[in-house]
Protein backbone atom coordinates (compact mmCIF):
# COMPACT_ATOMS: atom_id res chain seq x y z
CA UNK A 1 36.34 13.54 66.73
CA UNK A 2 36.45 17.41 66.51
CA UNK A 3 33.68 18.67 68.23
CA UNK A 4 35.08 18.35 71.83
CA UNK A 5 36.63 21.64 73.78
CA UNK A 6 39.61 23.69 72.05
CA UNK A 7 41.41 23.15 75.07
CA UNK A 8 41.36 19.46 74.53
CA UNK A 9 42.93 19.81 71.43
CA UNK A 10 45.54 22.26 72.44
CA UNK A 11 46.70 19.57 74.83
CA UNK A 12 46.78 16.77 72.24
CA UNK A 13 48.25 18.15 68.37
CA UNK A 14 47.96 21.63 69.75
CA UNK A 15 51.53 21.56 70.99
CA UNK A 16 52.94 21.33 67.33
CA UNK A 17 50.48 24.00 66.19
CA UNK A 18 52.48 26.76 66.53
CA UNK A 19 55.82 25.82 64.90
CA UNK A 20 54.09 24.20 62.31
CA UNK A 21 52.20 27.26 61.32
CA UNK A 22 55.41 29.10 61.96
CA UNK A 23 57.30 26.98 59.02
CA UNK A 24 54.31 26.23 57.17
CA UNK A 25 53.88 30.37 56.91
CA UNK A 26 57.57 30.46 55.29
CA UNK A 27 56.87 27.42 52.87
CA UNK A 28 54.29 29.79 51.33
CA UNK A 29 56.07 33.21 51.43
CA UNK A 30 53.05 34.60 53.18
CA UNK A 31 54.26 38.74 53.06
CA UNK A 32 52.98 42.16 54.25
CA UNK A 33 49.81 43.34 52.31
CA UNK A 34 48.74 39.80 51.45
CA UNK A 35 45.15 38.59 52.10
CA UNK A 36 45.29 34.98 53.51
CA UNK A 37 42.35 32.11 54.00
CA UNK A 38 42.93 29.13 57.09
CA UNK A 39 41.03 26.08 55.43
CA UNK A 40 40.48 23.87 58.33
CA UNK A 41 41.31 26.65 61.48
CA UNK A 42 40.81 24.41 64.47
CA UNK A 43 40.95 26.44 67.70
CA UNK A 44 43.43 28.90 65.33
CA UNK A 45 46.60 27.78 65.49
CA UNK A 46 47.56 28.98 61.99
CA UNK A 47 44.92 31.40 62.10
CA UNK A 48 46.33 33.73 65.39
CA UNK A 49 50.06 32.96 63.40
CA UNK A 50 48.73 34.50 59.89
CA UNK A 51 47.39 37.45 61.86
CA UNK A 52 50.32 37.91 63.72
CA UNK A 53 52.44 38.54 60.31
CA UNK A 54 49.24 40.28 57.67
CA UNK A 55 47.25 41.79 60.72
CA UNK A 56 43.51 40.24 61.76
CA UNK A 57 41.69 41.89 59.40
CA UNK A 58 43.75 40.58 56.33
CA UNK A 59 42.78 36.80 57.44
CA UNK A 60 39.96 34.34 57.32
CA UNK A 61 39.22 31.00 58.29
CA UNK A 62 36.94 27.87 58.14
CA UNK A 63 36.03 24.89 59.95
CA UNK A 64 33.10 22.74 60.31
CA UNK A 65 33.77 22.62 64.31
CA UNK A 66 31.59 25.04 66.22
CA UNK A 67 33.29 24.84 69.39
CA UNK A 68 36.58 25.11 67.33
CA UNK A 69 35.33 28.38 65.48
CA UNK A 70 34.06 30.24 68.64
CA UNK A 71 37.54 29.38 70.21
CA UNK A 72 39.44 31.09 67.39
CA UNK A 73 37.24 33.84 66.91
CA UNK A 74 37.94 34.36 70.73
CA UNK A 75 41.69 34.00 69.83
CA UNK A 76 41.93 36.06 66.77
CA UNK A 77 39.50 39.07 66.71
CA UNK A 78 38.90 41.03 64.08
CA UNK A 79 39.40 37.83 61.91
CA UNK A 80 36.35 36.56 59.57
CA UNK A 81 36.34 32.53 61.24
CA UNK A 82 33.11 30.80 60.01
CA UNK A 83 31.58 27.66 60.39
CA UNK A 84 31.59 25.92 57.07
CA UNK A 85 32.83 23.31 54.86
CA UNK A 86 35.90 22.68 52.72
CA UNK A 87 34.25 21.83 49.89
CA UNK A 88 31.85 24.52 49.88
CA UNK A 89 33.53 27.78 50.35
CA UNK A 90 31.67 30.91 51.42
CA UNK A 91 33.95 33.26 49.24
CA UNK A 92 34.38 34.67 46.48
CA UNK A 93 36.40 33.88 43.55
CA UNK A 94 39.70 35.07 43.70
CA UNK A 95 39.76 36.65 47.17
CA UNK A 96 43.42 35.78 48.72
CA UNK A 97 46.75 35.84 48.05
CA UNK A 98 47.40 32.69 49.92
CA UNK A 99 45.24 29.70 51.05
CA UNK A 100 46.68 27.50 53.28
CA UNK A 101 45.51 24.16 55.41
CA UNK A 102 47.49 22.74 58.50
CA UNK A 103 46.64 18.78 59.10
CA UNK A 104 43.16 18.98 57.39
CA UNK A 105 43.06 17.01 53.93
CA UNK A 106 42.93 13.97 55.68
CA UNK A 107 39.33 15.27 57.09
CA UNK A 108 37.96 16.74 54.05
CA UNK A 109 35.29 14.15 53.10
CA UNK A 110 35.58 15.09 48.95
CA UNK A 111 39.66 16.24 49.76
CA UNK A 112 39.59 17.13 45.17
CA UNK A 113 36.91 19.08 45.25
CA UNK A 114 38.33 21.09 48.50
CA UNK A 115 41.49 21.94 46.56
CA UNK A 116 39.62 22.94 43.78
CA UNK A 117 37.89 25.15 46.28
CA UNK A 118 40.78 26.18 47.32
CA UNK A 119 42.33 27.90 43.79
CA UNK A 120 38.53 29.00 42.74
CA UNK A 121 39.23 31.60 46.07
CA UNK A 122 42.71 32.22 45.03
CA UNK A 123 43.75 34.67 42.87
CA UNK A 124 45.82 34.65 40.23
CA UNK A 125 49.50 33.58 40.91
CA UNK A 126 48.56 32.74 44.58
CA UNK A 127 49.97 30.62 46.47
CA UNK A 128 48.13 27.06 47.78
CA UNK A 129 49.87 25.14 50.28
CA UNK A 130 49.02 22.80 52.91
CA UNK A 131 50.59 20.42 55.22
CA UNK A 132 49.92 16.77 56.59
CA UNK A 133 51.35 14.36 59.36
CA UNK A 134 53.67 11.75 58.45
CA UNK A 135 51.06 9.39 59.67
CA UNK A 136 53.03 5.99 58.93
CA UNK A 137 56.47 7.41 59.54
CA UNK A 138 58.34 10.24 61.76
CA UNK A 139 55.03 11.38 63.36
CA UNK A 140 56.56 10.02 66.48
CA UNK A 141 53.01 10.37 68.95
CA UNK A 142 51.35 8.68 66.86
CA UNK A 143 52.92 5.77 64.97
CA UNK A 144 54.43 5.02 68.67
CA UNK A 145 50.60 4.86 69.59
CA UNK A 146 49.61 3.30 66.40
CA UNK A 147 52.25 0.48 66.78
CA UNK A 148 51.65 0.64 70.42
CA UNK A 149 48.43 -0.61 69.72
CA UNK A 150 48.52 -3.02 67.30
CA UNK A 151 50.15 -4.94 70.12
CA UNK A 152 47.46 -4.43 72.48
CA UNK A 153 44.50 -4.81 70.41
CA UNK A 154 45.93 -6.39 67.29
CA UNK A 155 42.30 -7.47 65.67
CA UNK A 156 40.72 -3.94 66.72
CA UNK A 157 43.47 -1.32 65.61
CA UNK A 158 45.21 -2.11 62.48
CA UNK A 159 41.54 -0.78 60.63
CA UNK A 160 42.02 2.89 62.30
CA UNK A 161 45.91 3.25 62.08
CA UNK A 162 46.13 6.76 60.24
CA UNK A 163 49.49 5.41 58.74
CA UNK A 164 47.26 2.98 57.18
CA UNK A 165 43.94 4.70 56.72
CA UNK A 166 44.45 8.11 55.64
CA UNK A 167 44.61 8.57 51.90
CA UNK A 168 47.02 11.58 51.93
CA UNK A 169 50.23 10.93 53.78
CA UNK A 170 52.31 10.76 51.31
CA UNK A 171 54.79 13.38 49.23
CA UNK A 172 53.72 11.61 46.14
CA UNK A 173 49.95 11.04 46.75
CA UNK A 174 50.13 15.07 47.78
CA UNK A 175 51.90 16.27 44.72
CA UNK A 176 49.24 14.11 42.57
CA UNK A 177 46.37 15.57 44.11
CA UNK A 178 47.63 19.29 43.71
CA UNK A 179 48.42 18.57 40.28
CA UNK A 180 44.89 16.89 39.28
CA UNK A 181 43.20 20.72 40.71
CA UNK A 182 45.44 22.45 38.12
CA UNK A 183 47.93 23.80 39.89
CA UNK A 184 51.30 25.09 38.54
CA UNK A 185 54.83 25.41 40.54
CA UNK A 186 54.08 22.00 42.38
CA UNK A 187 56.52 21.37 44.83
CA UNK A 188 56.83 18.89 48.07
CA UNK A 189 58.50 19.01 50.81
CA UNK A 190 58.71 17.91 54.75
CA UNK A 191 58.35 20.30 57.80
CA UNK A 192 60.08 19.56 61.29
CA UNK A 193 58.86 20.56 64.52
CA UNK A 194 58.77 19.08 67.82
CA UNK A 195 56.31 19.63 71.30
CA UNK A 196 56.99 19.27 74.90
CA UNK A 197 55.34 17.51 77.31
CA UNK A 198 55.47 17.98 81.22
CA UNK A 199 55.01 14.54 81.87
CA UNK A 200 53.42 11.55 80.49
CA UNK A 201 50.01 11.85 82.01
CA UNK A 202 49.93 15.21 80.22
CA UNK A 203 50.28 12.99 77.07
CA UNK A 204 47.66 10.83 77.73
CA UNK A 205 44.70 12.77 79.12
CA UNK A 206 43.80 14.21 75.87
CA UNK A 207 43.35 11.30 74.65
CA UNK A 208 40.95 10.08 76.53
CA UNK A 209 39.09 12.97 75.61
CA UNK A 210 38.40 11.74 72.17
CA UNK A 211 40.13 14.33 69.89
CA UNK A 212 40.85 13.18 66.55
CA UNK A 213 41.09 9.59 65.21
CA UNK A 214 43.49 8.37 67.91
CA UNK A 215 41.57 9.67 70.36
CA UNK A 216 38.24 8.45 69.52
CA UNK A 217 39.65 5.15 69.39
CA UNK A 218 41.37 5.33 73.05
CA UNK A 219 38.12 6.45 73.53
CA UNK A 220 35.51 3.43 72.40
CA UNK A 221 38.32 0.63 74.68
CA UNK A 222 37.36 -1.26 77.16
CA UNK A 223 38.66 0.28 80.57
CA UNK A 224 40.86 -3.41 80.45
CA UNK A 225 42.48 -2.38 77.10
CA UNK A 226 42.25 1.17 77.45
CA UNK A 227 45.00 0.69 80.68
CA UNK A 228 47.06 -2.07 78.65
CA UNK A 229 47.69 0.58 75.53
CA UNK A 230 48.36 3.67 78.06
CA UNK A 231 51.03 1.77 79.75
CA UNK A 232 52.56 -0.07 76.15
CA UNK A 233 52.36 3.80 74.61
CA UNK A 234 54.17 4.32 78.05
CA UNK A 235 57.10 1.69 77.19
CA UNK A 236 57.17 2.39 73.44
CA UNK A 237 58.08 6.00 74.34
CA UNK A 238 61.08 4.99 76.70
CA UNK A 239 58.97 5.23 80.37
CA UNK A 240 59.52 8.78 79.99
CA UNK A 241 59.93 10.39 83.74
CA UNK A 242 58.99 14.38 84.16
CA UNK A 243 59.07 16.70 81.20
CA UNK A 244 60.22 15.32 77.44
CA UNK A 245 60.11 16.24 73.65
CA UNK A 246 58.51 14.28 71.00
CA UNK A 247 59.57 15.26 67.22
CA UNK A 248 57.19 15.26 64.09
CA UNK A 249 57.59 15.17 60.59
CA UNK A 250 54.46 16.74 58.21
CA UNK A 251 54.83 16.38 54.57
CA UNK A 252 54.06 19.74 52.86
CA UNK A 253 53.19 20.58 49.28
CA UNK A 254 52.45 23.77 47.31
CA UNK A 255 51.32 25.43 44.49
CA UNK A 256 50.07 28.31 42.46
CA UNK A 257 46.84 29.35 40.89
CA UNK A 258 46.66 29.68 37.01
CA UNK A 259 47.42 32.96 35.68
């Protein structure tokens, strides 16, 4: 689902990348001086935004996409991006002031054992925050798609629906899991953003590319079905005409490391 071309993805959830860094940033007070790790970079998204505000060199980053890695070490340099796993990080204990992760828990295979990852490499105090879509709600791409499908396909797509699917799309489920790695200070929230779109072919191409769940399943349809759901997406979005905005809702929790 992830090893296709960064530019693919910027096309697809790209668009909301940079917002959502933007307030995901200010959810965890990331400040001057601090060290900060990207769990999950993607082509960077958060990753260029945390080196915009601590400087390259105070930022790492992680993801088990290769193509995704070389693209943000090509977009951030002077940040340490490696390829690597979640669950399995290459640092050090108690290395950064904050650790953050932008629409990744739902990808981490053992998602516990990457938070607890996740606090081992922070230090004392630090902050641990990550966000995820709204998957069966206000993530208006794709529950439209999602919904758009279960019309077109309804014995095919109910059993990849990411509003069904994806363990961790909820405040509640997020605030468990935070708590259950021993963090202190847990707090949910939601984070709004929004991406524009030039027209609706723009919308569609990347998913025929195969990024992410979604797109894989566009993907694997029939050419007969894979038409049918382009032009129901199409309808379900109000036959958009020319350039249009599409708002998002990610739910967002946080916490801090023992003392």
């Amino acid at each position: 689902m992830f090893d296709t071309p960064a530019e693919a993805y910027d096309r697809y959830i790209g668009r909301y990348s940079g917002e959502l860094a933007t307030r995901l940033i200010a959810l965890a007070g990331v400040a001057g001086g601090q060290r900060a790790l990207d769990v999950g970079c993607g082509p960077g998204g958060l990753t260029a935004a945390l080196a915009e505000r601590l400087g390259a060199e105070q930022v790492a980053a992680i993801d088990p996409s290769r193509p995704f890695v070389e693209a943000c070490l090509r977009r951030v340099p002077g940040a340490d991006v490696r390829v690597g796993a979640a669950e399995a990080l290459p640092f050090a204990d108690s290395t950064f002031d904050v650790v953050l992760s932008q629409l990744v828990l739902n990808f981490i295979s053992d998602a516990p054992a990457g938070v607890r990852e996740m606090r081992r490499v922070a230090r004392p105090g630090g902050v641990i925050a990550a966000a995820v879509w709204d998957y069966a709600g206000e993530m208006t791409l794709l529950r439209r798609l999602w919904d758009a499908a279960a019309r077109v396909d309804p014995d095919g797509a109910a059993a990849h629906d990411e509003g069904r699917v994806m363990r961790f799309c909820r405040r509640d489920e997020l605030d468990a899991l935070w708590r259950e790695a021993g963090l202190r200070d847990v707090a949910t929230g939601e984070l709004r953003v929004s991406a524009a779109y030039e027209d609706y072919d723009g919308l569609w191409a990347p998913l025929e590319r195969g990024v992410g769940p979604a797109g894989a399943y566009v993907a694997a349809l029939d050419d007969g079905r894979r038409s049918a759901l382009r032009d129901e997406l199409r309808r379900a979005l109000g036959e958009p005409e020319g350039s249009f905005t599409l708002a998002a809702r990610a739910w967002c929790v946080s916490g801090r490391a023992p003392v």
